[in-house]
Structures are given as structure tokens and as C-alpha cells.
Protein backbone atom coordinates (compact mmCIF):
# COMPACT_ATOMS: atom_id res chain seq x y z
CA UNK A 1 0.00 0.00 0.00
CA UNK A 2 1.48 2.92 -1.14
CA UNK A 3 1.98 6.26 1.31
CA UNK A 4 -1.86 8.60 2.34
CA UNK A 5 -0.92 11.93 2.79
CA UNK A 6 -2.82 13.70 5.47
CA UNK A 7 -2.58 17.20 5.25
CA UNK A 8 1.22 17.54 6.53
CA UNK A 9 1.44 13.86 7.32
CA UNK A 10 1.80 10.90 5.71
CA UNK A 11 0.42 7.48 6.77
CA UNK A 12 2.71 5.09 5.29
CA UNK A 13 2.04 1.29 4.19
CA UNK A 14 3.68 0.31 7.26
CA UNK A 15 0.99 1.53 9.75
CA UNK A 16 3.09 4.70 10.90
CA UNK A 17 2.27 8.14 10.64
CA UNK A 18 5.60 11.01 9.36
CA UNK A 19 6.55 14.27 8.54
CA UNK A 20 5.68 15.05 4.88
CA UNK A 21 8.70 15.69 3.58
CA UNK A 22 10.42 11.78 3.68
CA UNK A 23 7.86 10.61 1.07
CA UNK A 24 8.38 6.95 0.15
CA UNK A 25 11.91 6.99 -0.71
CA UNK A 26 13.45 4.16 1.38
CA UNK A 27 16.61 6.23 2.11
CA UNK A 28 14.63 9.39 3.30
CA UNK A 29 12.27 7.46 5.38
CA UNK A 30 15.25 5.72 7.05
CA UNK A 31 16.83 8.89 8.06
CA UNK A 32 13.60 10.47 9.22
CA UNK A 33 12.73 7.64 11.22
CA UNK A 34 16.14 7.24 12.66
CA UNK A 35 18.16 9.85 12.35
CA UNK A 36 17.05 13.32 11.84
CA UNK A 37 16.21 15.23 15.22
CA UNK A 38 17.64 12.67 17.54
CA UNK A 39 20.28 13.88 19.72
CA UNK A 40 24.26 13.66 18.63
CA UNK A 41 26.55 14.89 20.63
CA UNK A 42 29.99 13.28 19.10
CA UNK A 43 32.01 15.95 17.87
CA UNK A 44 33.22 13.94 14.89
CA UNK A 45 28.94 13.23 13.67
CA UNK A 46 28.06 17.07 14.59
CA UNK A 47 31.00 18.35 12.45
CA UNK A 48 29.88 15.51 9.40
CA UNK A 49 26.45 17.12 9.87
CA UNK A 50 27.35 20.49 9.85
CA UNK A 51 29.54 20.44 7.06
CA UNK A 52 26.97 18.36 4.84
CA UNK A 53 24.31 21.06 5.71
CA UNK A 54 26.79 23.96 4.02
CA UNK A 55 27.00 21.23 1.18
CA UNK A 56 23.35 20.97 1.01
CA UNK A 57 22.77 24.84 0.68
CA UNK A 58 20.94 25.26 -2.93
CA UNK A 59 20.69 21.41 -3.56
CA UNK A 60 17.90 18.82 -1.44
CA UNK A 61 18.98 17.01 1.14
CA UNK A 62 18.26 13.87 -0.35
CA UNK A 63 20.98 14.80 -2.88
CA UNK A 64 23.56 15.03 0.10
CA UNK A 65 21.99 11.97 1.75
CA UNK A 66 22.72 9.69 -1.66
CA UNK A 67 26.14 10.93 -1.67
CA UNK A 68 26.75 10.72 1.97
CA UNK A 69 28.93 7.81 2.10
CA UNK A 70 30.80 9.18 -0.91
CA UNK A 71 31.02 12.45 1.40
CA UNK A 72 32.37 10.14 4.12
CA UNK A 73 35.02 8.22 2.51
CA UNK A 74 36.01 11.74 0.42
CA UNK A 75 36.91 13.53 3.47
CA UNK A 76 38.02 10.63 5.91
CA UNK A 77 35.10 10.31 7.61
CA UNK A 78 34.94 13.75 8.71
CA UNK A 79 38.03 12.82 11.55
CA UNK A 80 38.52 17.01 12.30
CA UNK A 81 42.39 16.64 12.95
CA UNK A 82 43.08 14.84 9.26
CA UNK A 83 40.82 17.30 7.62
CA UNK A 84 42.35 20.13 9.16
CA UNK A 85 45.56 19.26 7.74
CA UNK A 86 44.37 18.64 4.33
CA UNK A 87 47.22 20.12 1.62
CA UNK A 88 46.28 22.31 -1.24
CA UNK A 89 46.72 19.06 -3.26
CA UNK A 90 43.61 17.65 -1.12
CA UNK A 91 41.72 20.16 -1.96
CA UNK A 92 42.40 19.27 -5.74
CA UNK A 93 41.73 15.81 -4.97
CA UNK A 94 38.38 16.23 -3.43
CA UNK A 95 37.07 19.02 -6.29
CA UNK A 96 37.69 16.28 -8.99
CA UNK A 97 36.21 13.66 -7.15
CA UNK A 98 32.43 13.46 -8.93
CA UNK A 99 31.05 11.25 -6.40
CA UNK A 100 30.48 14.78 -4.34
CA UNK A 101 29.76 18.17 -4.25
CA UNK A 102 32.40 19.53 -6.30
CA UNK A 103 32.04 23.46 -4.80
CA UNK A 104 35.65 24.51 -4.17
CA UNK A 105 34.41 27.00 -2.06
CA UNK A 106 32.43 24.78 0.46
CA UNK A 107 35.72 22.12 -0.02
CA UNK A 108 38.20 24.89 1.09
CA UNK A 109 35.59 25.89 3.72
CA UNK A 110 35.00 22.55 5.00
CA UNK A 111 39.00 22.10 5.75
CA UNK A 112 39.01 25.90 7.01
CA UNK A 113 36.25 25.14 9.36
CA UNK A 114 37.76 21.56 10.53
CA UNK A 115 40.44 24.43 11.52
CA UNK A 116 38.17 26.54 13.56
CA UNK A 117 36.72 23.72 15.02
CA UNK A 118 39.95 22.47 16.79
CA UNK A 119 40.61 25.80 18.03
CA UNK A 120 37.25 26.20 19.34
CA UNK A 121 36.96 22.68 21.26
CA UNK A 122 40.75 23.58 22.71
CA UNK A 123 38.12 26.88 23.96
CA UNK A 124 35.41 25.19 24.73
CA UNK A 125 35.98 21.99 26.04
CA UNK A 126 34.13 20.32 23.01
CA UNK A 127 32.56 20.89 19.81
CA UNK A 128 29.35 19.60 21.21
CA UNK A 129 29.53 21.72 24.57
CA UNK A 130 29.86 24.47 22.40
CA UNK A 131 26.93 23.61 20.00
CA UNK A 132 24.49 22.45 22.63
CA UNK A 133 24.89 25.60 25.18
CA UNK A 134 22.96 27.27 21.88
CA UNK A 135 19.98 24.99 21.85
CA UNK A 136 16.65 26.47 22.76
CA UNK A 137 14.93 26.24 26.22
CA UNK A 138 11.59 27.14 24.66
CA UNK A 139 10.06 25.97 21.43
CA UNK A 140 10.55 28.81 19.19
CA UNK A 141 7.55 28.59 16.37
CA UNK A 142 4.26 26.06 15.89
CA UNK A 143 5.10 22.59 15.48
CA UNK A 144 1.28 21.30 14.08
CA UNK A 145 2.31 22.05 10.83
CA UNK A 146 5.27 23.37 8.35
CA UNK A 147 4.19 27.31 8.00
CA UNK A 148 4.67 27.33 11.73
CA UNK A 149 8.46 26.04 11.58
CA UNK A 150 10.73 28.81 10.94
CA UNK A 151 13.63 28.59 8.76
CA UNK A 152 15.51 30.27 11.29
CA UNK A 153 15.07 30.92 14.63
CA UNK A 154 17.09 33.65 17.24
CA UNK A 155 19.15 30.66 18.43
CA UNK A 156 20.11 29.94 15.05
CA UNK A 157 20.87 33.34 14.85
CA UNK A 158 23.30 33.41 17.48
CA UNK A 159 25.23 30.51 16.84
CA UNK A 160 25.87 31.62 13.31
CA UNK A 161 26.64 35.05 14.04
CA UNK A 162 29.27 33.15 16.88
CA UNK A 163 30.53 30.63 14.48
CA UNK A 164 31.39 33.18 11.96
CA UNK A 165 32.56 35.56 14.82
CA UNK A 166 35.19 32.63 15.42
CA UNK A 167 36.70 32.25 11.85
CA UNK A 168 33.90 29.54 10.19
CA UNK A 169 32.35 30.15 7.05
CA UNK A 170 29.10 28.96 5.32
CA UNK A 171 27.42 29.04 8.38
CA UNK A 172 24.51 31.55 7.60
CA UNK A 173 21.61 30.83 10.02
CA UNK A 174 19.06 28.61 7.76
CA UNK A 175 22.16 26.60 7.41
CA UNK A 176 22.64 26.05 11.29
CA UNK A 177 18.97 25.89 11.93
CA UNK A 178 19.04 22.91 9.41
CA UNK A 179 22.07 21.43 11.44
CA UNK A 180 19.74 22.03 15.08
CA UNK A 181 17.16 20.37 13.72
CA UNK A 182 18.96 17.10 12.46
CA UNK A 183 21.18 16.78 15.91
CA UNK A 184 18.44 17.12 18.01
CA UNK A 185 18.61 20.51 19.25
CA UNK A 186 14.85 20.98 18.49
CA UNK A 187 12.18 18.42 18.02
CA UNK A 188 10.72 19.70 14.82
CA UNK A 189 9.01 16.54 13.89
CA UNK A 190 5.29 17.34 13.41
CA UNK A 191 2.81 16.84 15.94
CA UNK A 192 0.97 13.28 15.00
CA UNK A 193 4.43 12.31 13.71
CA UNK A 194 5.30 8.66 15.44
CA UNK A 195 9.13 10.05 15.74
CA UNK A 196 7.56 13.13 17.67
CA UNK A 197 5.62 11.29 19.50
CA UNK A 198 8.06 8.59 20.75
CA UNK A 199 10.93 11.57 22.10
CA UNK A 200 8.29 12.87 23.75
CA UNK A 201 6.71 9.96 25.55
């Protein structure tokens, strides 16, 4: 039985209610249902995430989700130390390699902000004590349906305006909102949505 959509959610063959936005595609369902807006707080998964969200920028995620393990193996699994030291010559390597984005400018941003990123754990502590002191006490828009979820929010705000503060780049604030939402940050699974409703039980 193929996937009912229900206003902004879909009742899929399997019995269980989503978010809209997976549709059917086995990959995007996955990700919804067991991935996207659970919390991460491994600095090595939060940088992957936030450096495939300034890859994503202008494309769907589902493009960046097809390529992901491409992505993975392209930039050695997003360890920060090895892709802070990436040469010139990396860079060269990774904007011929056409199982990726090939965007020199989010490459060489990518290694710039692996950079930043060991100079602001050294700060900080961590990457994800860093991150995480930005998430939101209160839910910041109306989670019943999409017009309600912003594409930015204040905290977003902040931590972009920080992040760039401290040397990062490509971090505009729909960009980190996008990377809140996937770690966990916020819940922004719909209301009626079986993921919502599990983190919340």
C-alpha cells in the first residue's frame, strides 16, 4: 500500500504516521525515522552534519543523503584533525572527485572550518559543549504544521553570528537551523508524527 498523505502527514504502508517531507523513498524514510532530530553529541557526527548542511545549501537534502557515504570516505570520515591538515593538493583531490559536491568553495571551507573547530573545542571543552549551550529552552515557532516552523530561529541566529565571529564560514543561520534540527537541538518533527511522539513519551 502505497503512502496517504494527510494534510502535513503521511500514513505510510507500514501503519506509521511522518513528517511530509520523507515521502516513500526508502533512504529518506530511514533517516527520518532514525536519524534526523535525535540527539548527537559526538564531535566527529556534529562536524559531518554540519559540514553536509553547508554542502546541502541550494541542492535537497536527499541529494547530500545519496552521496553521503561518498562524502564520508572523500573527506576521511569527517576525523577534524586529518581534515584540518588537508594540503592544497587535497583540496584538488576532493574538487575532482564526482562522487560529491564539487564546490571549491564549500571544499576549502569545509577544511578551514575543521580548523576553527579544533581551536574552538581547545576553547570550549568540546565541539558539542559548544553547540548544545545554543539549543533552545523554549520551542521557538508552531510545530502542528510546516508554516509554523521557521527557517531560522534567534538561536540559530546566534550561533551563526558566533561561528562566523570565530573564523567559520558557510554558516549563515538557515544553514545552522538545518544542522539544530537534524542533531536534536529541536524536536521539529510534526505533531501526529510517530518520531515526535516517541521523544516525547
Amino acid at each position: 500500500m502505497g503512502a496517504e498523505k494527510t494534510q502535513w502527514l503521511t500514513a505510510g504502508g507500514d501503519g506509521r504516521t511522518r513528517c511530509w517531507w520523507c515521502g516513500e523513498d526508502p533512504l529518506y524514510v530511514a533517516y527520518h525515522d532514525t536519524e534526523w532530530g535525535r540527539p548527537v553529541h559526538d564531535d566527529t557526527r556534529l562536524f559531518e552534519k554540519i559540514c553536509l548542511e553547508g554542502f546541502q545549501s541550494g541542492l535537497s537534502w536527499l541529494t547530500i543523503l545519496r552521496k553521503r557515504e561518498n562524502f564520508r570516505r572523500a573527506f576521511d570520515h569527517f576525523d577534524i584533525e586529518r581534515v584540518a591538515s588537508y594540503s592544497s593538493a587535497d583540496i584538488e583531490r576532493l574538487v575532482g572527485d564526482a562522487g560529491i559536491v564539487r564546490h571549491r568553495g564549500k571544499i576549502t571551507s569545509v577544511v578551514n572550518n575543521a580548523q576553527r573547530c579544533l581551536e574552538l573545542s581547545a576553547d570550549k571543552g568540546s565541539f558539542a559543549q559548544f553547540v548544545w549551550s545554543f539549543a533552545p529552552v523554549d520551542i521557538e515557532g508552531d510545530r502542528s504544521r510546516p508554516p509554523g516552523i521557521p527557517s531560522q530561529t534567534p538561536s540559530s541566529v546566534r550561533l551563526s553570528k558566533e561561528l562566523k565571529k570565530r573564523g567559520w564560514s558557510f554558516m549563515g543561520p538557515t544553514t545552522i537551523y538545518a544542522f539544530m534540527q537534524s542533531v536534536g537541538m529541536v524536536n521539529d518533527h510534526l505533531d501526529g508524527c510517530f518520531v515526535r511522539n516517541v521523544s516525547e513519551a
